[in-house]
Protein backbone atom coordinates (compact mmCIF):
# COMPACT_ATOMS: atom_id res chain seq x y z
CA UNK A 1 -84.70 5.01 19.45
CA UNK A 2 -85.24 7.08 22.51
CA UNK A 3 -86.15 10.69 21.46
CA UNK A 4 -86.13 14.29 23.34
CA UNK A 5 -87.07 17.11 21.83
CA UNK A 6 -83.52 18.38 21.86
CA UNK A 7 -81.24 15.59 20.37
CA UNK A 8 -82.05 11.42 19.86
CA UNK A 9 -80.52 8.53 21.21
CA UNK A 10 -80.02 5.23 18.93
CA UNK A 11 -78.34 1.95 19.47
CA UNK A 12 -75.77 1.39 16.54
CA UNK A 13 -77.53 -2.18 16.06
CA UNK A 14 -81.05 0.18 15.33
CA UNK A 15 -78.80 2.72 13.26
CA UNK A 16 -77.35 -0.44 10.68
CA UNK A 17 -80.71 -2.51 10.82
CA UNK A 18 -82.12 0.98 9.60
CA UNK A 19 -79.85 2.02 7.00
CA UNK A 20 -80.00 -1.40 5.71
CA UNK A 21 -83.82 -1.49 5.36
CA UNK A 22 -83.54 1.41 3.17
CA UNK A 23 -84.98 4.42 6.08
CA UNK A 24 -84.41 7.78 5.39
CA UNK A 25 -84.18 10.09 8.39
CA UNK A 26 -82.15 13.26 9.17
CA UNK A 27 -80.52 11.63 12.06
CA UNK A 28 -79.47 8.91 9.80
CA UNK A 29 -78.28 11.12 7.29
CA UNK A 30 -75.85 13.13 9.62
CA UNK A 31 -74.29 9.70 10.85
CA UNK A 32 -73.54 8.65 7.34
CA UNK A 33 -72.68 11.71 6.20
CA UNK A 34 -70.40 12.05 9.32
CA UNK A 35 -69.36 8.53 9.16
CA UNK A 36 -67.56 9.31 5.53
CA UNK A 37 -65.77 12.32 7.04
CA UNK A 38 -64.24 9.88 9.10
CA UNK A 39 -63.42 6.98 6.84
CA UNK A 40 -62.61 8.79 3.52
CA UNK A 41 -60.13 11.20 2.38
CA UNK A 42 -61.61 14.16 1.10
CA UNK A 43 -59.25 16.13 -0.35
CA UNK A 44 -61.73 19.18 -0.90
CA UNK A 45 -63.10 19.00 2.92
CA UNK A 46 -61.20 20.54 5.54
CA UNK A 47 -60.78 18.49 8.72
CA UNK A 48 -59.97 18.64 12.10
CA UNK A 49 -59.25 16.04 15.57
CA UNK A 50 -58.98 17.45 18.39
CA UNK A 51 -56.34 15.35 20.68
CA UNK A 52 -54.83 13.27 18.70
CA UNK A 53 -52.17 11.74 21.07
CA UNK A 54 -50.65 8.86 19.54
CA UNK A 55 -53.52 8.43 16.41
CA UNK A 56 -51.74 11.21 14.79
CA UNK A 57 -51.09 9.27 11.78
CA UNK A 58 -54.13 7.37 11.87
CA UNK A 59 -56.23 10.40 11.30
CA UNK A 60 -53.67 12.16 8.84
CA UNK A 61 -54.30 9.41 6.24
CA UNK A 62 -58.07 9.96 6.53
CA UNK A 63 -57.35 13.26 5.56
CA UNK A 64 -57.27 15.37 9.14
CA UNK A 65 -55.25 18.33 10.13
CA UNK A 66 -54.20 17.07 13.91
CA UNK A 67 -54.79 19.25 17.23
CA UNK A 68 -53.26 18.83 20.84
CA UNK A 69 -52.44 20.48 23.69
CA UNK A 70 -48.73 19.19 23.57
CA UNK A 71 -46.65 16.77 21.78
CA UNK A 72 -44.27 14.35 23.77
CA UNK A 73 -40.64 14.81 23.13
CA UNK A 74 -39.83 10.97 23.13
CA UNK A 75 -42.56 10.56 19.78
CA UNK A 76 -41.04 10.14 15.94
CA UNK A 77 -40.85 12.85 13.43
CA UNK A 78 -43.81 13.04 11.40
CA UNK A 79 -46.34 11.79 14.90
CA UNK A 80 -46.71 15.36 16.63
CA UNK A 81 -50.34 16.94 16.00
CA UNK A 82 -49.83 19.36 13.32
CA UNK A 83 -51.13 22.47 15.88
CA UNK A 84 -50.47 22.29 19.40
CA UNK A 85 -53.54 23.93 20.93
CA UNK A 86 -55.87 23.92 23.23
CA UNK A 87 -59.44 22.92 21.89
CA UNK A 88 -60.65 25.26 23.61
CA UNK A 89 -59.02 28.42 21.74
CA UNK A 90 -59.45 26.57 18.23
CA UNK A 91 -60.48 29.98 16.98
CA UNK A 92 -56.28 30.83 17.49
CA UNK A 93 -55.52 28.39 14.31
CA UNK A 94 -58.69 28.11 12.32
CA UNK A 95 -61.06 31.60 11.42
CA UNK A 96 -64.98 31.04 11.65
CA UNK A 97 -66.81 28.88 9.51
CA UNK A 98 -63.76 27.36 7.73
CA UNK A 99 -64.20 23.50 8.70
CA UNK A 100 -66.55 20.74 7.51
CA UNK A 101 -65.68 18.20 10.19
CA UNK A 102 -64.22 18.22 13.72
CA UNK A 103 -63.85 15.14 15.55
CA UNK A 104 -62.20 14.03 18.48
CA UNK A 105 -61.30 10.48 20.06
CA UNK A 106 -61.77 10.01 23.78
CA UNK A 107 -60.99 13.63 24.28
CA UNK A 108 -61.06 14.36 28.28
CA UNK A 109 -63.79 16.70 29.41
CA UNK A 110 -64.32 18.63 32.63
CA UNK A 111 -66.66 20.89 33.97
CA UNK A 112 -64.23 23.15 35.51
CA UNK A 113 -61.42 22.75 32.62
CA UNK A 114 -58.56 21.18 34.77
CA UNK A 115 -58.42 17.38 33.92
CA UNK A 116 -59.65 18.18 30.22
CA UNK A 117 -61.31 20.78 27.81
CA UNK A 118 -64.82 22.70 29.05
CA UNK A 119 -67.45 20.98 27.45
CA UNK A 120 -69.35 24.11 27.27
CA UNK A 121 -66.09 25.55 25.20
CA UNK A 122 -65.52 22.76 23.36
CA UNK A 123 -68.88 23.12 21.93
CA UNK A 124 -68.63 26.92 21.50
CA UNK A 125 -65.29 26.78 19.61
CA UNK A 126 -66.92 24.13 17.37
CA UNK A 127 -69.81 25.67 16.86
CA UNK A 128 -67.78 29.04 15.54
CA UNK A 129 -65.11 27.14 13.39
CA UNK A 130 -67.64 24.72 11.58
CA UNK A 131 -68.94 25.73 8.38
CA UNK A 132 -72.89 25.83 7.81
CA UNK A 133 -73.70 22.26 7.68
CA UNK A 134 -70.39 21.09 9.65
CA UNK A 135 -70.23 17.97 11.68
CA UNK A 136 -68.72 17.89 14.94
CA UNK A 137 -68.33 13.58 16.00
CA UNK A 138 -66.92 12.83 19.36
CA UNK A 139 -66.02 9.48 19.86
CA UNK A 140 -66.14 8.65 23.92
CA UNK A 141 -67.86 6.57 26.20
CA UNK A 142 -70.50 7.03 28.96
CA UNK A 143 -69.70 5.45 32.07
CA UNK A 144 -71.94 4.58 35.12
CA UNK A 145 -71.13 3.42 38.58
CA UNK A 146 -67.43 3.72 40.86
CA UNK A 147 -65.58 5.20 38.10
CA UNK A 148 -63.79 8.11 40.34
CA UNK A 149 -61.33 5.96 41.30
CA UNK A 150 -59.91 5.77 37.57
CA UNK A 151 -59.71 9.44 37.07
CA UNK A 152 -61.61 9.34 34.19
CA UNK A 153 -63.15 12.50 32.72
CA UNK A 154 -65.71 11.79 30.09
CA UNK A 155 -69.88 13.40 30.09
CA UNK A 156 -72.80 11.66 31.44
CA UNK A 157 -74.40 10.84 27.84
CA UNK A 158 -77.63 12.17 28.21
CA UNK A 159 -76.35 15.94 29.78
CA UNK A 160 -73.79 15.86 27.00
CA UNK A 161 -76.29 15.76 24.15
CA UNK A 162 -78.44 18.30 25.80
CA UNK A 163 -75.62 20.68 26.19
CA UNK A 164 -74.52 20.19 22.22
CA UNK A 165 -78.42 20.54 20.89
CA UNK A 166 -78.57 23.68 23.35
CA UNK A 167 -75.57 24.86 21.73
CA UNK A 168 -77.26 24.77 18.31
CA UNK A 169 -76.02 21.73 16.94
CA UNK A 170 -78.58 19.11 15.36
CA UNK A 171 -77.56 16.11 17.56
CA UNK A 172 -77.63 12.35 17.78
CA UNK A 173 -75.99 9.44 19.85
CA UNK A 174 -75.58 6.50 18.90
CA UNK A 175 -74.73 4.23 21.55
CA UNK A 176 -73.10 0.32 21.78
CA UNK A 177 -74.35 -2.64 24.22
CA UNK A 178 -73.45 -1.58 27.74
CA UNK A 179 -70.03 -3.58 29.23
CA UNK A 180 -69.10 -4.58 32.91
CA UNK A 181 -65.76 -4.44 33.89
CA UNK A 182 -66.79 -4.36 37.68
CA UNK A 183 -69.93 -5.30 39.75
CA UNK A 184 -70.55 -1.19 40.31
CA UNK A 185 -69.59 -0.04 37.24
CA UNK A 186 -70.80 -0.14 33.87
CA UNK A 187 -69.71 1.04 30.34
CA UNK A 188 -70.72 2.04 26.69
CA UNK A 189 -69.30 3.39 23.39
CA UNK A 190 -70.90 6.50 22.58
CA UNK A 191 -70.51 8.47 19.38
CA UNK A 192 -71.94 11.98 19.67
CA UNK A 193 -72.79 13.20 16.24
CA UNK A 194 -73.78 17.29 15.48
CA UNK A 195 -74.44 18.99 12.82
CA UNK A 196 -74.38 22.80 12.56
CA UNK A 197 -77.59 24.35 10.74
């Protein structure tokens, strides 16, 4: 497990061998905790992804209120995100410290906010919706190497979990065996997990 003062990094092999030896950390603790937020219902738990795109449903039965920026014309009744919104104004549809989970599922970032959502304001309207003990989980990837090409908007790992500890949230990655689609390029699951003190 690499560790910074700020926010740790684990493997999701090191995170399961753990849990299943019986460890009890804090960082583990947020990932289960966070983990259930995903996977179960909870009715009493109020629950948000950001950018759901064509997972609307998907994330409705595990109990989320759905976010986008837009909702194509072409898509079924019943598949448009509940609020069409920018992430980075969530504080338009939800008043502070009223959620217990935000998530969001390859969600483009950008520095400068024109291919995706600010990081830095994606963090800052989490951070002020989130109740005390909230969990914000973003489900992305890191990718290394020729990726401009793609058009790809996603954060360096490592900066990314910086920015979200020095944004207040208790924060660990866990991270998946590194792929190569290409000689130059390389890629891995990440799953940012925070927790608001």
């Amino acid at each position: 497990m690499a560790q910074d003062e700020a926010f740790h990094i684990i493997s999701d092999e090191t995170a399961g061998r753990l849990k299943n030896e019986g460890w009890k950390t804090d960082y583990l603790r947020i990932i289960d905790e966070s983990t259930k937020l995903l996977t179960d219902r909870q009715p009493d738990k109020e629950k948000v992804l950001l950018g759901a795109g064509q997972n609307t449903r998907k994330w409705r039965h595990a109990g989320f209120k759905t976010v986008d920026v837009s909702y194509d014309i072409q898509e079924a009744p019943g598949e448009h995100a509940d609020f069409i919104i920018d992430a980075a104004h969530l504080d338009r549809a939800y008043a502070a410290g009223s959620l217990d989970c935000i998530a969001t599922e390859y969600l483009p970032l950008d520095v400068e906010g024109k291919k995706g959502v600010k990081p830095s304001d994606l963090l800052e309207q989490s951070y002020k919706a989130l109740k005390s003990g909230g969990k914000l989980v973003i489900l992305s990837a890191s990718m290394e190497g020729n990726w401009d090409e793609v058009g790809l908007s996603l954060p360096h790992r490592d900066k990314f979990a910086r920015l979200m500890a020095e944004r207040g949230f208790k924060t660990v990655v866990v991270v998946s065996e590194y792929d190569y689609p290409s000689e130059d390029a390389r890629e891995q699951s990440v799953v940012y997990y925070g927790e608001k003190p």
